[in-house]
C-alpha atoms as a PDB file:
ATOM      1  CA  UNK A   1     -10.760   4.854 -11.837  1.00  0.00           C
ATOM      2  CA  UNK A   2     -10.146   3.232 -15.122  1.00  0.00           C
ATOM      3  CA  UNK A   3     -11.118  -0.623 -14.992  1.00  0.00           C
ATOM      4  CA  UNK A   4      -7.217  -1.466 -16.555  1.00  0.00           C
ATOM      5  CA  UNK A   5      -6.438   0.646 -13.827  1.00  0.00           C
ATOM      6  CA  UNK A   6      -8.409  -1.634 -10.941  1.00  0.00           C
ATOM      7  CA  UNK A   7      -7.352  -4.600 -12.904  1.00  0.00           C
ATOM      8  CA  UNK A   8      -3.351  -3.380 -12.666  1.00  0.00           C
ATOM      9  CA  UNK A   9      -3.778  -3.330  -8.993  1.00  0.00           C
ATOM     10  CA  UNK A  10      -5.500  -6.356  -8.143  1.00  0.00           C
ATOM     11  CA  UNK A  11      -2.978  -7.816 -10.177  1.00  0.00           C
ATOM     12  CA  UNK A  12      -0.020  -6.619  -7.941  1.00  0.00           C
ATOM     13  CA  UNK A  13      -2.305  -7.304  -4.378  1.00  0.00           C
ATOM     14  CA  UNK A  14      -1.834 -11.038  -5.489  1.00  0.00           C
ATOM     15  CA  UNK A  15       2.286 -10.662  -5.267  1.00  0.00           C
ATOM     16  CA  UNK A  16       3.511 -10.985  -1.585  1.00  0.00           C
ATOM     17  CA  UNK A  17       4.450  -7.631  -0.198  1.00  0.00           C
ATOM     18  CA  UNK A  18       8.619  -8.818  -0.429  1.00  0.00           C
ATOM     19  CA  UNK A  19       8.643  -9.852  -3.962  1.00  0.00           C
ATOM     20  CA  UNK A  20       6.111  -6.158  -4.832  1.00  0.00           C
ATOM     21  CA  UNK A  21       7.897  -4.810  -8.255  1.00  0.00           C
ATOM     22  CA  UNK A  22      11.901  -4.986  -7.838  1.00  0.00           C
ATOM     23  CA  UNK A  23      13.296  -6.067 -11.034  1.00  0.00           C
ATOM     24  CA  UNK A  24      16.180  -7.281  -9.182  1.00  0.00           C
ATOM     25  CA  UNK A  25      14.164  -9.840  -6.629  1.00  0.00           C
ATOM     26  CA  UNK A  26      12.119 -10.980 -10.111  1.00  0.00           C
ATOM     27  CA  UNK A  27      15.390 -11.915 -11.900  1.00  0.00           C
ATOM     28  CA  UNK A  28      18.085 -13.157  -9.541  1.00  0.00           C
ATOM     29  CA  UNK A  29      14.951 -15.105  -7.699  1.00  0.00           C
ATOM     30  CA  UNK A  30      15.853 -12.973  -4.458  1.00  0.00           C
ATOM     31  CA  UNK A  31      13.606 -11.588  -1.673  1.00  0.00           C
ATOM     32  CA  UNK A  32      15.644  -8.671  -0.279  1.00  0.00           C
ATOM     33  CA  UNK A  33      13.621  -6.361   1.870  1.00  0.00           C
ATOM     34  CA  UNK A  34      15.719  -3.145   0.742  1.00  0.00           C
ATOM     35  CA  UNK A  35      17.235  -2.582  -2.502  1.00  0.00           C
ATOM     36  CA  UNK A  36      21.156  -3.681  -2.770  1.00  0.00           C
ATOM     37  CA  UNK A  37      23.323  -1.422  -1.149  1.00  0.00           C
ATOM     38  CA  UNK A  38      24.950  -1.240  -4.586  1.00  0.00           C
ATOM     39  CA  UNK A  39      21.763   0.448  -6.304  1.00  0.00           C
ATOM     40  CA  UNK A  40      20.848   2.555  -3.386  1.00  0.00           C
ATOM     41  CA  UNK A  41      24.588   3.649  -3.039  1.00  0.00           C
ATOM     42  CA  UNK A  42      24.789   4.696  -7.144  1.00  0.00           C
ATOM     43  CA  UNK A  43      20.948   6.151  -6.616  1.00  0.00           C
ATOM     44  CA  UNK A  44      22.639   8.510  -3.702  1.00  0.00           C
ATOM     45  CA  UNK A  45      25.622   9.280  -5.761  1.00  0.00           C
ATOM     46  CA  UNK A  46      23.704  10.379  -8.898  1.00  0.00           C
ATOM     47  CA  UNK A  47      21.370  12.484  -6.858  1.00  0.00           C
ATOM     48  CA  UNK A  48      24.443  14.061  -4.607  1.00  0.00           C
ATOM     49  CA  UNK A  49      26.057  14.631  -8.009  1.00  0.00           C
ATOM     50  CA  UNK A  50      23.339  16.611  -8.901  1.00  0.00           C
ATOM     51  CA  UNK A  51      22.651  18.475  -5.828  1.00  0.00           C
ATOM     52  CA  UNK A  52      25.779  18.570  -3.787  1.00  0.00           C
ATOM     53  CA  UNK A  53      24.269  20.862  -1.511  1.00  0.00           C
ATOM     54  CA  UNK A  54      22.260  17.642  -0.037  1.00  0.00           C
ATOM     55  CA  UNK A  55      25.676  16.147   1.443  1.00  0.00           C
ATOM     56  CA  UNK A  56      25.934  16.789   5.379  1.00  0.00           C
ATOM     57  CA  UNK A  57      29.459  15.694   5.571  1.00  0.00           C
ATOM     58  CA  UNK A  58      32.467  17.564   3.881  1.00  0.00           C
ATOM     59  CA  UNK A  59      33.170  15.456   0.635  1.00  0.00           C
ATOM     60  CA  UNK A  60      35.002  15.963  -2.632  1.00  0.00           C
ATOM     61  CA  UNK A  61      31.308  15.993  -3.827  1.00  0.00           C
ATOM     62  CA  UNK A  62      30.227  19.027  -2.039  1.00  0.00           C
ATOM     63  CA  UNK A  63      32.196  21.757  -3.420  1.00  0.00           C
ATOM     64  CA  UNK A  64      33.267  24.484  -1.165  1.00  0.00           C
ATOM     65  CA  UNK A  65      30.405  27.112  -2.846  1.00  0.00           C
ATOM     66  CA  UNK A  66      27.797  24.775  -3.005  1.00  0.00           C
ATOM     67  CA  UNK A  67      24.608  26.872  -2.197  1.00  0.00           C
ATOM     68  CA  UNK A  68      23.325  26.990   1.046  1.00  0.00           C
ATOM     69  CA  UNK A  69      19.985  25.395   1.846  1.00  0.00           C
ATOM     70  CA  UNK A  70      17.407  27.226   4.086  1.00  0.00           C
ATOM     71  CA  UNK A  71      14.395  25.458   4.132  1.00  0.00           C
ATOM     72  CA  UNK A  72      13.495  21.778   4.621  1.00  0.00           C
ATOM     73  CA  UNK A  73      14.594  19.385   1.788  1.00  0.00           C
ATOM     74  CA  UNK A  74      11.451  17.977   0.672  1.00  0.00           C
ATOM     75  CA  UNK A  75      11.052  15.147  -2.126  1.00  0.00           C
ATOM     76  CA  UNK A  76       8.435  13.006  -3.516  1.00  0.00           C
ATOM     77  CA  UNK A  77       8.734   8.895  -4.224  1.00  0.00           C
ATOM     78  CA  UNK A  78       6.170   7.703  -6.138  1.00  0.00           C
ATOM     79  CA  UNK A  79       5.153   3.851  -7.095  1.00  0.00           C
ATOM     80  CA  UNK A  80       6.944   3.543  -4.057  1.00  0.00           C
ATOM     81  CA  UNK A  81       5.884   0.183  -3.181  1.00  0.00           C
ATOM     82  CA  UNK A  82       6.907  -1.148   0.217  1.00  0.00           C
ATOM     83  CA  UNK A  83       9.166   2.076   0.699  1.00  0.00           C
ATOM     84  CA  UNK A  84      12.788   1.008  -0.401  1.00  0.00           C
ATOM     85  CA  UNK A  85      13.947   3.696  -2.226  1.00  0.00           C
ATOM     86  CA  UNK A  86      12.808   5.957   0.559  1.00  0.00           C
ATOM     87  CA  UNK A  87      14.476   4.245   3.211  1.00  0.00           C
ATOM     88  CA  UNK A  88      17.677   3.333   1.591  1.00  0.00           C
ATOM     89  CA  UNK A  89      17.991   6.299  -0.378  1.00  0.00           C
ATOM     90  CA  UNK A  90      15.589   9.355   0.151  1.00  0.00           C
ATOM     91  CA  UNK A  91      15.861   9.816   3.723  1.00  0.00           C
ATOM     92  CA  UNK A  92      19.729   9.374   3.683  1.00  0.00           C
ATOM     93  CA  UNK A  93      19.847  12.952   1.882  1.00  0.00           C
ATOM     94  CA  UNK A  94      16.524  14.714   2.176  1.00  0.00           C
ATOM     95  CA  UNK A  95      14.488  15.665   5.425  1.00  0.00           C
ATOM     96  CA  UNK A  96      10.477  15.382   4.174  1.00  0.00           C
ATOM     97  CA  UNK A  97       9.547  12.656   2.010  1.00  0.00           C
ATOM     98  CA  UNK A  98       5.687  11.795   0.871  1.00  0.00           C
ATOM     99  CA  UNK A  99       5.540   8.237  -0.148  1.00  0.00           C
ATOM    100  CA  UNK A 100       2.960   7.357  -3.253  1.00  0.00           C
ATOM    101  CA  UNK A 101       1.653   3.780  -3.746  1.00  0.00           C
ATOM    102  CA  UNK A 102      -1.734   2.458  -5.073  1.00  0.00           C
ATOM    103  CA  UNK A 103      -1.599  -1.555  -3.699  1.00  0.00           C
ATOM    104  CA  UNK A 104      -2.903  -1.863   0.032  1.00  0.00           C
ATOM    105  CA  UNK A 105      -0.648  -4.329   0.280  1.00  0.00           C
ATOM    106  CA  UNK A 106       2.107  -2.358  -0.100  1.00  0.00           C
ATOM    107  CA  UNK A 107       1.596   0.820   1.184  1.00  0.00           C
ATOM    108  CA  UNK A 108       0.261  -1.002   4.733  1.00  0.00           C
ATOM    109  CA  UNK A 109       3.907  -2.572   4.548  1.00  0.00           C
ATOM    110  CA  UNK A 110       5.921   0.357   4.350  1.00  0.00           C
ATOM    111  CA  UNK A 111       3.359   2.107   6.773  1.00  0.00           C
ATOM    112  CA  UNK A 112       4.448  -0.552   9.517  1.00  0.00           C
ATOM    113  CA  UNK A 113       8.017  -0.514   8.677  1.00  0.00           C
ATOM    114  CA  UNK A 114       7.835   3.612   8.936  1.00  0.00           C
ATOM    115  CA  UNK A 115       5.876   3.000  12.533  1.00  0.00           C
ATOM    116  CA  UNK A 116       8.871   0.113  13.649  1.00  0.00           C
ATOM    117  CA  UNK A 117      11.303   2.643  12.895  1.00  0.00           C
ATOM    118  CA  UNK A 118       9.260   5.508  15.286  1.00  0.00           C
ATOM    119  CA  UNK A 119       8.977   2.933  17.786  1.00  0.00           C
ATOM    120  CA  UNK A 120      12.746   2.018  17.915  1.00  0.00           C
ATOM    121  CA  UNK A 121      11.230  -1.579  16.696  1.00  0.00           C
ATOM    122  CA  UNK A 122      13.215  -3.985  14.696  1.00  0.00           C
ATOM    123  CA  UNK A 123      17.261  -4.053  14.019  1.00  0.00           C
ATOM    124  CA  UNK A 124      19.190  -0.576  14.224  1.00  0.00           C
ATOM    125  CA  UNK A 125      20.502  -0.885  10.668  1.00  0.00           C
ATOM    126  CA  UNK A 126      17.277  -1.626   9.442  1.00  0.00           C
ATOM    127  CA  UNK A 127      15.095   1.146  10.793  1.00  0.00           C
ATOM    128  CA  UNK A 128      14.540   4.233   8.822  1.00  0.00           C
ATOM    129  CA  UNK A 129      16.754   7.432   9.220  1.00  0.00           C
ATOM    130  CA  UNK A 130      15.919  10.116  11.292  1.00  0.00           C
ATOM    131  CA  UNK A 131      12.326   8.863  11.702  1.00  0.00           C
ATOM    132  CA  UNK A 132      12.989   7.809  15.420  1.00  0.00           C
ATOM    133  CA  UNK A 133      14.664  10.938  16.242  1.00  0.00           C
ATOM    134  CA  UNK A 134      11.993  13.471  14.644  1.00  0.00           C
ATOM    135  CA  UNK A 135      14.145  14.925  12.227  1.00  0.00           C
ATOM    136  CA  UNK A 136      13.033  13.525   9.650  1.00  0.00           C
ATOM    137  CA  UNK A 137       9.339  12.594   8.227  1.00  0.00           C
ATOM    138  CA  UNK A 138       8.009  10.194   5.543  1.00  0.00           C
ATOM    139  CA  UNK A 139       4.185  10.879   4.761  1.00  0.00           C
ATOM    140  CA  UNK A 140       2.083   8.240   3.025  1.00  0.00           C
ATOM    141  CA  UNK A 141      -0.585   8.434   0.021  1.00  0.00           C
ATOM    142  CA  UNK A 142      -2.300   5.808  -1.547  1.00  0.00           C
ATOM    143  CA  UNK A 143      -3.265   6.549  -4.606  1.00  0.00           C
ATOM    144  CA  UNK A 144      -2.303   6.288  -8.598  1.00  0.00           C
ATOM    145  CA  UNK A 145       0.232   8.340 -10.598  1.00  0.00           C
ATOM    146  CA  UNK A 146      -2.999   8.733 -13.416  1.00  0.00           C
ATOM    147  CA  UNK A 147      -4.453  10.890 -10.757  1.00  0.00           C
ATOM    148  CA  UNK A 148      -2.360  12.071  -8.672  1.00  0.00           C
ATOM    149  CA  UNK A 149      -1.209  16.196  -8.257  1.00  0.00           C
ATOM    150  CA  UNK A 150       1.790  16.832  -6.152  1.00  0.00           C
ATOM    151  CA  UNK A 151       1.017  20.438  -5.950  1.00  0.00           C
ATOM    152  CA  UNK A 152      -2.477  19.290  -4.260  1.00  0.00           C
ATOM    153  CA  UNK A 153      -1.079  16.017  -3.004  1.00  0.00           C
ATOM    154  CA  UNK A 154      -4.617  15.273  -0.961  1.00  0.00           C
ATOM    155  CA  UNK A 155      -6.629  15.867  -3.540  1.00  0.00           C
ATOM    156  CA  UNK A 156      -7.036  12.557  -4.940  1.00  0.00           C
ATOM    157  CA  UNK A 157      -4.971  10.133  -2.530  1.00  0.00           C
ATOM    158  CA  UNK A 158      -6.152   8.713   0.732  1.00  0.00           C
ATOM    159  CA  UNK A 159      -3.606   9.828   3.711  1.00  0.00           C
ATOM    160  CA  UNK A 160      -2.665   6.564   5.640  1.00  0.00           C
ATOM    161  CA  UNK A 161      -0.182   8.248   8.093  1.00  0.00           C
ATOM    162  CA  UNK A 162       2.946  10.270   8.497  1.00  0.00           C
ATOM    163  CA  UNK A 163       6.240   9.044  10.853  1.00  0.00           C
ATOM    164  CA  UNK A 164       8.866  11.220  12.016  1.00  0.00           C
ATOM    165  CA  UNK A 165       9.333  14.821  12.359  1.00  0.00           C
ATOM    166  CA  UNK A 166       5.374  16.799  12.211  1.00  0.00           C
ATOM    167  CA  UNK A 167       5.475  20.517  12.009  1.00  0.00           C
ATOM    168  CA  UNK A 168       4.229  22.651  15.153  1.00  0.00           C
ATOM    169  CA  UNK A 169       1.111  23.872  13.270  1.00  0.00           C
ATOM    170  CA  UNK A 170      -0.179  21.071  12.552  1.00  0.00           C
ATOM    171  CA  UNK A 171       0.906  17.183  10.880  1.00  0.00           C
ATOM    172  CA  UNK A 172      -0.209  18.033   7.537  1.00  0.00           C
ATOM    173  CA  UNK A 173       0.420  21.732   7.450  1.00  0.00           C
ATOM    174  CA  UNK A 174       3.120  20.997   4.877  1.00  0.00           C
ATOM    175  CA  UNK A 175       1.542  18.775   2.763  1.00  0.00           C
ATOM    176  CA  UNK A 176       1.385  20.900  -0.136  1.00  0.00           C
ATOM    177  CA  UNK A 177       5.457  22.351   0.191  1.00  0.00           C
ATOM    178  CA  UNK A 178       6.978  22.213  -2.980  1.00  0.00           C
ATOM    179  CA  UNK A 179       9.496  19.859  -3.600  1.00  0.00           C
ATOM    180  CA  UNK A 180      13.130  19.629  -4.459  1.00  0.00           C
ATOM    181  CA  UNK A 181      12.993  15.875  -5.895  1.00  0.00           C
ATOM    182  CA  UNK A 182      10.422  14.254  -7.340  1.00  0.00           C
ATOM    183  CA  UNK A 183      12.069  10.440  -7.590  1.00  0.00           C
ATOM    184  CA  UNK A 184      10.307   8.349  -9.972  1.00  0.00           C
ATOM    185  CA  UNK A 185      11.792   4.801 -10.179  1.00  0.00           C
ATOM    186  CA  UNK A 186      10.362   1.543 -11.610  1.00  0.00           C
ATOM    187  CA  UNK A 187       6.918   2.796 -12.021  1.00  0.00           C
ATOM    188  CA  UNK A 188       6.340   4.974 -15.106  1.00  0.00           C
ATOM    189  CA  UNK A 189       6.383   1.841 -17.538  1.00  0.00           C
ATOM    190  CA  UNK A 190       2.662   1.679 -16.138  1.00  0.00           C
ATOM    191  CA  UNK A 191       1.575   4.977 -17.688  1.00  0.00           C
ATOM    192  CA  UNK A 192       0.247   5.624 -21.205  1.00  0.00           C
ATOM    193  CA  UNK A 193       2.687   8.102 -23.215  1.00  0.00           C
ATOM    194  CA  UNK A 194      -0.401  10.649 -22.182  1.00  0.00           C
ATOM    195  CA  UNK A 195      -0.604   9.960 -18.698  1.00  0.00           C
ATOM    196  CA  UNK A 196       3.120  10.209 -18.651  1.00  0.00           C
ATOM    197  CA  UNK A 197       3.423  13.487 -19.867  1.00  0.00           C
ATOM    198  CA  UNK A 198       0.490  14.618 -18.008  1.00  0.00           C
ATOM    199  CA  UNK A 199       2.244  13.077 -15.097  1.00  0.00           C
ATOM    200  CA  UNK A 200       5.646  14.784 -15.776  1.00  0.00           C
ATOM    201  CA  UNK A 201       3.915  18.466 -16.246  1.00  0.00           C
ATOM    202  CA  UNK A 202       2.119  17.780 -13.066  1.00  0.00           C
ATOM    203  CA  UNK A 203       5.164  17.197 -11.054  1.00  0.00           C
ATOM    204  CA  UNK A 204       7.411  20.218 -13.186  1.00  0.00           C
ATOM    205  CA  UNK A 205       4.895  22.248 -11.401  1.00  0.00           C
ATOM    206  CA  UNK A 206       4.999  21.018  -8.229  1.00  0.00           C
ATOM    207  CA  UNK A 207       9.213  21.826  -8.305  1.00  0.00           C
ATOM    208  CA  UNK A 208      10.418  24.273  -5.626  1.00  0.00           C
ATOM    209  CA  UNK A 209      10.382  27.742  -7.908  1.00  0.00           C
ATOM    210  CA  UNK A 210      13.587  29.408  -8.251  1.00  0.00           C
ATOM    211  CA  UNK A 211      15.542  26.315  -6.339  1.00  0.00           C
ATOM    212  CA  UNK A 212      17.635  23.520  -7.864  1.00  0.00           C
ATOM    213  CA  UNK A 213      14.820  21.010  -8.238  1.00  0.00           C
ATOM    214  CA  UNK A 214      14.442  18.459 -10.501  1.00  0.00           C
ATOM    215  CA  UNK A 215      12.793  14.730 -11.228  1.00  0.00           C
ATOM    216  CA  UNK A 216      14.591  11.790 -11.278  1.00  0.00           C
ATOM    217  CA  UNK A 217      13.283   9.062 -13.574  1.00  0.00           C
ATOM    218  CA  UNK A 218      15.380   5.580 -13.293  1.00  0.00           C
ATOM    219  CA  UNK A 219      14.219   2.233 -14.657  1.00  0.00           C
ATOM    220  CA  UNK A 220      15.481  -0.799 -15.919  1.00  0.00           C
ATOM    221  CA  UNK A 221      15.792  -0.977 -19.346  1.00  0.00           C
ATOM    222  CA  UNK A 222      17.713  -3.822 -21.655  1.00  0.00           C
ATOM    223  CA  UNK A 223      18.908  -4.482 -25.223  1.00  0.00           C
ATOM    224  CA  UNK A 224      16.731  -5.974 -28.038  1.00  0.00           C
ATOM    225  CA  UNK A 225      16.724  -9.929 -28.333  1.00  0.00           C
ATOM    226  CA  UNK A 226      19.431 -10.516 -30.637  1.00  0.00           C
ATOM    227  CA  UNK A 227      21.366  -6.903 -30.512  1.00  0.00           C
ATOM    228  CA  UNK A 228      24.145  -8.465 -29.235  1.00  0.00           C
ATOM    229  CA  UNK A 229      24.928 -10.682 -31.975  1.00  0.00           C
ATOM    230  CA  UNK A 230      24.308  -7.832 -34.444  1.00  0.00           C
ATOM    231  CA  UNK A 231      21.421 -10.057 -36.281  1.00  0.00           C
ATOM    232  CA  UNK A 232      17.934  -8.047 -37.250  1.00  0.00           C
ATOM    233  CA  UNK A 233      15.616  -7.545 -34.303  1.00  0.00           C
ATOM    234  CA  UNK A 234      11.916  -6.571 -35.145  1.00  0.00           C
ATOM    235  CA  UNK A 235      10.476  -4.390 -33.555  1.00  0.00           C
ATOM    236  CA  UNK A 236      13.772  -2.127 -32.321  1.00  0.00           C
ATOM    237  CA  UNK A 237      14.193  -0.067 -29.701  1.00  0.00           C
ATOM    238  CA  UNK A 238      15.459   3.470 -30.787  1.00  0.00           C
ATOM    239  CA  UNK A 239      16.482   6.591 -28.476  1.00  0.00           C
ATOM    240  CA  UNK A 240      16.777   9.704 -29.936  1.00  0.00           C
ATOM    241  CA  UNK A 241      20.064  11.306 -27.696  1.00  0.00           C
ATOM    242  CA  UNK A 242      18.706  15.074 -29.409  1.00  0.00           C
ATOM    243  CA  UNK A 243      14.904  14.351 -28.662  1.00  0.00           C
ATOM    244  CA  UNK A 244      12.538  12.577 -26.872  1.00  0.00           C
ATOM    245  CA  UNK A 245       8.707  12.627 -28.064  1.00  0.00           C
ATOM    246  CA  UNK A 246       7.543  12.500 -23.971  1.00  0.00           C
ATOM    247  CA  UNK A 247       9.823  14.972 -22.338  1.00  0.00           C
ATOM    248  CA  UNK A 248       9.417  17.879 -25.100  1.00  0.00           C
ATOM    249  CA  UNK A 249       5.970  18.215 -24.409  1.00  0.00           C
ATOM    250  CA  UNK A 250       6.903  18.409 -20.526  1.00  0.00           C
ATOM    251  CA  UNK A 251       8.779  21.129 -21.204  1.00  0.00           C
ATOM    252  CA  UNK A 252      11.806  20.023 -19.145  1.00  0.00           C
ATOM    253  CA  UNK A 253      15.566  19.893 -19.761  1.00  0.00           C
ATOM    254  CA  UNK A 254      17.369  16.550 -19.481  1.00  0.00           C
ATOM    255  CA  UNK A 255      21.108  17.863 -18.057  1.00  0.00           C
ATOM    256  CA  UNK A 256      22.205  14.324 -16.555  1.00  0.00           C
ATOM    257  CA  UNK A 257      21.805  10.943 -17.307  1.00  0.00           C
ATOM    258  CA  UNK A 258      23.862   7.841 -15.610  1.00  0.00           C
ATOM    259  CA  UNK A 259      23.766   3.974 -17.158  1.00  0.00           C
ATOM    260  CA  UNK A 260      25.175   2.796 -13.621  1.00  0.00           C
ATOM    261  CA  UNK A 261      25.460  -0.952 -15.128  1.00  0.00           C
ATOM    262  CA  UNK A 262      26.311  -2.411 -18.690  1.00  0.00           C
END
């Protein structure tokens, strides 16, 4: 591993596992153990919009052709720190999730929150979907996103445990499914522009073939000091709406994007 690598994740072992990277908790001074319902609620509704077929209830979001899913939803959440956007989002719509984090800290946290919620430990609302029940399963890597292939997901991770649902076989005999979400959020700002790409191809071929799978990339992003009073700002921020120097290289088509706040 890299030494700025090492370095990265000593850095974040120092931060106490309830303040691990949530822009949110670093800005509004906050310590919330889950995201806000209002950012896992828009994270659900962008991905439903997206995939309506992953809505179990009739909605006006699931149309009445929506295609029919016969296999077990599987989806990937990577820099996944202590495991909120898999427990407040993931495992609300999909069935298999394998959780990705480097810091011990923080993948031994959402490790014992996964095990409370097998155990029927802790408050109902707080325990993790379908993990109790066995219908649904959250597997977890440590490891970095420089290194790590989802289409080999052992290859270069260390397997700290799995909750939930386990296949008859045997509890990793689906390790290496393909997947119908790869869910990237607050993370990639760590990667080089090559590791990113490398990163992105990696997961484009770990995408179920011929299904409706796709990556999900949100982050936090803001305006340039000064933009809003329209004075010169050096350096500047530019996006290109017709091209984007990391995801042509990918190849992969961007068909949806959301700006859930101003």
């Amino acid at each position: 591993m890299p030494p700025y690598i090492t370095r990265w994740i000593r850095l974040w072992g120092t931060i106490p596992v309830h303040h691990c990277p949530n822009l949110f908790n670093r800005l509004t001074k906050t310590n919330y153990k889950s995201l806000p319902r209002v950012d896992a609620l828009g994270s659900r509704q962008f991905l439903l919009g997206l995939l309506p077929e992953l809505s179990i209830v009739p909605s006006a979001i699931r149309p009445l052709s929506a295609p029919q899913i016969h296999h077990r939803t599987r989806a990937l959440d990577v820099g996944a720190g202590i495991g909120r956007v898999t427990s407040t989002v993931l495992l609300h719509l999909i069935e298999d999730v394998v959780l990705l984090e480097p810091v011990d800290s923080f993948i031994n946290e959402a490790y014992s929150a996964g095990m409370a919620s097998a155990e029927g430990r802790g408050k109902a609302g707080e325990r993790w979907k379908g993990i109790q029940e066995g219908t649904k399963s959250v597997t977890f890597l440590q490891g970095t996103l420089q290194s790590f292939d989802p289409t080999r997901p052992l290859s270069s991770t260390k397997l700290i445990g799995r909750v939930g649902y386990t296949p008859q076989s045997s509890p990793d005999s689906d390790i290496n499914v393909q997947l119908d979400v790869a869910w990237c959020q607050w993370c990639l700002g760590h990667l080089s522009d090559v590791d990113l790409v490398h990163f992105l191809q990696r997961c484009k071929t770990a995408l179920r073939e011929g299904g409706r799978s796709l990556i999900v990339v949100k982050e936090n992003l803001c305006r340039d000091w000064g933009e809003e009073l329209d004075t010169v700002v050096s350096p500047r921020t530019v996006f290109d709406e017709q091209d984007s120097s990391l995801t042509r290289y990918v190849p992969c088509n961007i068909f949806a994007t959301s700006l859930p706040f101003d």
